[in-house]
C-alpha atoms as a PDB file:
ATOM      1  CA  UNK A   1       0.000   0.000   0.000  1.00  0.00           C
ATOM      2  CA  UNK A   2       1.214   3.555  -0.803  1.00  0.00           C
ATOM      3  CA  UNK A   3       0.704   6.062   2.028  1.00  0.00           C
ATOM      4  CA  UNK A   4       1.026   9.621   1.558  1.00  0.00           C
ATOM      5  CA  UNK A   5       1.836  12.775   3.592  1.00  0.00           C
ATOM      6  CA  UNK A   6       1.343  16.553   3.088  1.00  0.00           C
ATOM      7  CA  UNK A   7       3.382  19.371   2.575  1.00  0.00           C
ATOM      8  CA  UNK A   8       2.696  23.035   2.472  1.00  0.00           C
ATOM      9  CA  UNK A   9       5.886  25.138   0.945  1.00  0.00           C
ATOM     10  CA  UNK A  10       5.482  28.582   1.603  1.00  0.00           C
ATOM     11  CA  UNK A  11       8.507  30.043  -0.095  1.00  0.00           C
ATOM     12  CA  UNK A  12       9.698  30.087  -3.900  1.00  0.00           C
ATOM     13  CA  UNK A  13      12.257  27.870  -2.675  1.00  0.00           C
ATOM     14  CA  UNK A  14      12.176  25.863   0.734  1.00  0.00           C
ATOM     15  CA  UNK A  15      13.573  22.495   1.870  1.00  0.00           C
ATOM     16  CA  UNK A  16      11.523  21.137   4.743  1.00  0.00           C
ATOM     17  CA  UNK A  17      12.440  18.210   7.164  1.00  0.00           C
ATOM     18  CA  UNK A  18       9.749  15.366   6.825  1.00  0.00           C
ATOM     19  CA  UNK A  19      11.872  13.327   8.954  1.00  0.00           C
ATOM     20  CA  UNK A  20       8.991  13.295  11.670  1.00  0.00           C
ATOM     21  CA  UNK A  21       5.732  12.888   9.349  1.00  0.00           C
ATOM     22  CA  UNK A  22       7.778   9.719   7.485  1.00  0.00           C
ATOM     23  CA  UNK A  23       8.589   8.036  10.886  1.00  0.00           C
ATOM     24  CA  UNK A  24       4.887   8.711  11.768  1.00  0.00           C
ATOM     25  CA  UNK A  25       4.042   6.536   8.813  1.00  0.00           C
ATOM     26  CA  UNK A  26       6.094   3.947   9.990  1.00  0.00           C
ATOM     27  CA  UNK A  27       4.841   3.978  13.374  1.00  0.00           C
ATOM     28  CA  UNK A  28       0.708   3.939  12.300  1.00  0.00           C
ATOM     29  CA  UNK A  29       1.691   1.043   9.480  1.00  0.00           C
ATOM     30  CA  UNK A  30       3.994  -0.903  12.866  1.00  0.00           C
ATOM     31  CA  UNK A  31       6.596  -1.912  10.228  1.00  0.00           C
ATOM     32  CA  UNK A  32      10.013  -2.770  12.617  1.00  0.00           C
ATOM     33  CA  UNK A  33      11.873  -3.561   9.642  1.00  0.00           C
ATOM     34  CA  UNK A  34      12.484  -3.098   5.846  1.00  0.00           C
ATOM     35  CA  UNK A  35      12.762  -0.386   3.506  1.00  0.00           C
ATOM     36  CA  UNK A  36      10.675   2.762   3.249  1.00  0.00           C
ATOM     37  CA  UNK A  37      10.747   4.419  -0.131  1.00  0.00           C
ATOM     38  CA  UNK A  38      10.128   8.627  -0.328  1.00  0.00           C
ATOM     39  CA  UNK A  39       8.656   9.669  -3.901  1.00  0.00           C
ATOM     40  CA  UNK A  40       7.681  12.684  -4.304  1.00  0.00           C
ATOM     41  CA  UNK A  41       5.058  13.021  -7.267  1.00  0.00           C
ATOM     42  CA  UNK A  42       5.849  16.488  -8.868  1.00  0.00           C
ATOM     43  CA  UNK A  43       8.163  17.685 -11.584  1.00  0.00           C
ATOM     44  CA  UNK A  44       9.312  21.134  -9.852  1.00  0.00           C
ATOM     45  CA  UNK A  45       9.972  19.527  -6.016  1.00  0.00           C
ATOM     46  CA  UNK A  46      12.500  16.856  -5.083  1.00  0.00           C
ATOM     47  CA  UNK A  47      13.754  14.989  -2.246  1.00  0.00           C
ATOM     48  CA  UNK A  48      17.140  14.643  -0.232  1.00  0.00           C
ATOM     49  CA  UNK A  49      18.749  13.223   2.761  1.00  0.00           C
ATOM     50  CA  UNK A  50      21.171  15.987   4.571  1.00  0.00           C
ATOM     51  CA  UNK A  51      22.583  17.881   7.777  1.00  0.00           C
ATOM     52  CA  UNK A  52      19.101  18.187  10.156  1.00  0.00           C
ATOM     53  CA  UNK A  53      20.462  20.026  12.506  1.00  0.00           C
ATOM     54  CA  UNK A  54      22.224  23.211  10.861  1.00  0.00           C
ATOM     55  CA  UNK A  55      19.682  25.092   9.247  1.00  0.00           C
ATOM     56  CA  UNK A  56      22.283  27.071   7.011  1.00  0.00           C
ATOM     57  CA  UNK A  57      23.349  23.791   5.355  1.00  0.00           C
ATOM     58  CA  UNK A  58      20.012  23.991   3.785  1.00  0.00           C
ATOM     59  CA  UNK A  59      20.035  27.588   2.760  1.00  0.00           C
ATOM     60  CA  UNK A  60      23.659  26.816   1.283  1.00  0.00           C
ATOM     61  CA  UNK A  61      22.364  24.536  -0.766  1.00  0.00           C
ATOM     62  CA  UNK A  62      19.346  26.646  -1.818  1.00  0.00           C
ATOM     63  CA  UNK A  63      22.038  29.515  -2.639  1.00  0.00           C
ATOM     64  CA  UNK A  64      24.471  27.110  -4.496  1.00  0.00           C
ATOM     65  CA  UNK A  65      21.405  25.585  -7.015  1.00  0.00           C
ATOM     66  CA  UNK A  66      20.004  28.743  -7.417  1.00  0.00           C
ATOM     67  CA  UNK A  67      23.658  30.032  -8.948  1.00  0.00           C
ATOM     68  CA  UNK A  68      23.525  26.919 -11.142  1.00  0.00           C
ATOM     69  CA  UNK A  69      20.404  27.196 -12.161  1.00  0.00           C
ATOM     70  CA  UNK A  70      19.256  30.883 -11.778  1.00  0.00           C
ATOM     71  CA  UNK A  71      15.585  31.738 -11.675  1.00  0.00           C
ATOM     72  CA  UNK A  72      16.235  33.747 -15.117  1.00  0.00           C
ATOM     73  CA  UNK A  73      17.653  32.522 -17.898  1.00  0.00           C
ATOM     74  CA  UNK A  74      17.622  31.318 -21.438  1.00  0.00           C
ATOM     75  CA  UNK A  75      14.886  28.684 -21.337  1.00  0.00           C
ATOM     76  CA  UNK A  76      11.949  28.333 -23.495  1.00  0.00           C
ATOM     77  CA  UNK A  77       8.917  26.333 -20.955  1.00  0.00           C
ATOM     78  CA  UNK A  78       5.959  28.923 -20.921  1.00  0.00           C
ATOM     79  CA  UNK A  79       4.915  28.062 -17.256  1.00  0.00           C
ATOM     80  CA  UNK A  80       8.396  30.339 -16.503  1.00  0.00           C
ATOM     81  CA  UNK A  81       9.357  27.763 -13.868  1.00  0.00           C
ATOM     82  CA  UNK A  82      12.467  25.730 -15.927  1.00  0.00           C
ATOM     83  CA  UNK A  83      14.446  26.413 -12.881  1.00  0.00           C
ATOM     84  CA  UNK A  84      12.375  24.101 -10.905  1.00  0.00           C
ATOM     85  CA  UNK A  85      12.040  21.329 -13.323  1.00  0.00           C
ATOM     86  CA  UNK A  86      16.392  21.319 -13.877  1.00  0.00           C
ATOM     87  CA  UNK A  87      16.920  21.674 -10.317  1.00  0.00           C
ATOM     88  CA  UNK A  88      14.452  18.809  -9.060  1.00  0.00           C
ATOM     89  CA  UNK A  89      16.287  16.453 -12.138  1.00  0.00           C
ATOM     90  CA  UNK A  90      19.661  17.382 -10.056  1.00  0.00           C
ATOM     91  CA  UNK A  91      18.360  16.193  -6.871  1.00  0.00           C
ATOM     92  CA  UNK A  92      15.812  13.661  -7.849  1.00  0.00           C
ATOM     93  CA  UNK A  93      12.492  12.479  -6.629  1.00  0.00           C
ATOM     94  CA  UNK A  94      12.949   9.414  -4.666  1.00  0.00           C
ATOM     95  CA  UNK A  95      15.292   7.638  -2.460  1.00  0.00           C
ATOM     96  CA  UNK A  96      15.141   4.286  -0.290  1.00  0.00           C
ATOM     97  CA  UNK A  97      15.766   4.718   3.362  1.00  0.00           C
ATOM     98  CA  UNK A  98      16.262   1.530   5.352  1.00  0.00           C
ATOM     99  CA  UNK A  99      13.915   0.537   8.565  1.00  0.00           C
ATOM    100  CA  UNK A 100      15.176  -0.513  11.646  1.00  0.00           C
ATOM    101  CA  UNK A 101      13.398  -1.534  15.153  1.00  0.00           C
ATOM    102  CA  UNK A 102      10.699   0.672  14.070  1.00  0.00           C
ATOM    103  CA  UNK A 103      13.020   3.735  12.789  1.00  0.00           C
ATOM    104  CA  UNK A 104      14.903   5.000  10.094  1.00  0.00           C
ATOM    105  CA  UNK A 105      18.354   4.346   9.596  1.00  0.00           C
ATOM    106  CA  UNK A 106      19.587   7.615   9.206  1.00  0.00           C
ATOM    107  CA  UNK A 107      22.918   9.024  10.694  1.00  0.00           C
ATOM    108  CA  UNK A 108      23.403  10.988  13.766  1.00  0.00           C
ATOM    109  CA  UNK A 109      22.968  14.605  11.646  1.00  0.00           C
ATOM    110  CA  UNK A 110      21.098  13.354   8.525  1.00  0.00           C
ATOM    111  CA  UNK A 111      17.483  14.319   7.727  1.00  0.00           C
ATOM    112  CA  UNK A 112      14.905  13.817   4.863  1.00  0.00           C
ATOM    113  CA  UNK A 113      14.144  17.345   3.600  1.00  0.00           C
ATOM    114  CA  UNK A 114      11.115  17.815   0.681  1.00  0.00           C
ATOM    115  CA  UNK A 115      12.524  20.042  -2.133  1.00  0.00           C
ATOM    116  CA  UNK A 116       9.795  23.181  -3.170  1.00  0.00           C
ATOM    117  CA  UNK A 117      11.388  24.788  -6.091  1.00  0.00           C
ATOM    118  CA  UNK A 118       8.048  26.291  -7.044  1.00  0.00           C
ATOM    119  CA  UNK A 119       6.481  26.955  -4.196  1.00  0.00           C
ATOM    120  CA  UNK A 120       4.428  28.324  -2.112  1.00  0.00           C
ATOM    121  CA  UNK A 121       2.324  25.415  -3.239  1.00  0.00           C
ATOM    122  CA  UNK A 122       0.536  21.943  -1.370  1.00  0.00           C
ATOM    123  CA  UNK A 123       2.508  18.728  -2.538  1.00  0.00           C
ATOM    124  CA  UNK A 124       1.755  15.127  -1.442  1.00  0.00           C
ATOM    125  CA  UNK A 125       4.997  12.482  -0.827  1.00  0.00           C
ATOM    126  CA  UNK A 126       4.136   8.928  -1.355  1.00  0.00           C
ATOM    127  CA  UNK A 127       5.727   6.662   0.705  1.00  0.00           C
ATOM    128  CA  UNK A 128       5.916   2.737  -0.011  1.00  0.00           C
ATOM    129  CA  UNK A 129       7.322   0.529   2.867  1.00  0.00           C
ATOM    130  CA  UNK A 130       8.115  -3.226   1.967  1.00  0.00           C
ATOM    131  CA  UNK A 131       8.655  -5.064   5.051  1.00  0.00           C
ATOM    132  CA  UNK A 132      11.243  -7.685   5.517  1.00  0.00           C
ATOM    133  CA  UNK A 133       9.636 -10.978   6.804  1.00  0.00           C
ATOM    134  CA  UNK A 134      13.126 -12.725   7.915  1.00  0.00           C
ATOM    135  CA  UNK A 135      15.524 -11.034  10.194  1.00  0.00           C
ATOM    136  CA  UNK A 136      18.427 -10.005   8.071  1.00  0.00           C
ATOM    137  CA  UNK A 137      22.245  -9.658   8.721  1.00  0.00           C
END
């Protein structure tokens, strides 16, 4: 079963820690172990794992794409929003975490942030968790 949560960008640009709504999930569906997979559904909004705990990491990152790939430029989509479609292709829209006694395996700084590249908008992130029925090495 795919489960989904909600997020509400309210900046242009905004990375937001769904850490806590994602080990929700996990809690609600009582998975202890396996693999939860984060996709997020939109072509202008991505998805990383990074520093959770230093805000500024994620504003230097926000600073650093948006030199690469400024707002204006030479592109030819209509909607005016290319930026957000070439950024969330550098970032991507899905990764696989790994479950553990209930949790995510993440390290000791890393979180899950939700990319908005064209916010302020309301996204949905599907999450698919396969359980593991045999206890694993």
């Amino acid at each position: 079963m795919v489960r989904y949560i909600n997020v509400k960008s309210r900046a242009r640009t905004e990375f937001i820690d769904i850490t806590g709504q994602i080990q929700e999930v996990l809690k609600e569906a009582g998975i202890s172990s396996g693999v939860c997979t984060v996709f997020v559904p939109h072509t202008t909004a991505a998805v990383t794992v990074n520093e959770g705990v230093d805000p500024t990491v994620q504003r230097d990152i926000q600073t650093f794409l948006n030199k690469i790939v400024p707002f204006e430029g030479d592109y030819h989509h209509r909607e005016g929003n290319s930026s957000a479609h070439i950024k969330t292709t550098l970032v991507g829209v899905s990764l696989h975490v790994l479950v553990d006694e209930g949790r995510l395996v993440l390290g000791t700084w890393q979180s899950i942030f939700f990319c908005e590249f064209d916010g302020p908008r309301h996204r949905r992130v599907a999450l698919k968790i396969v359980a593991s029925d045999k206890k694993q090495a």
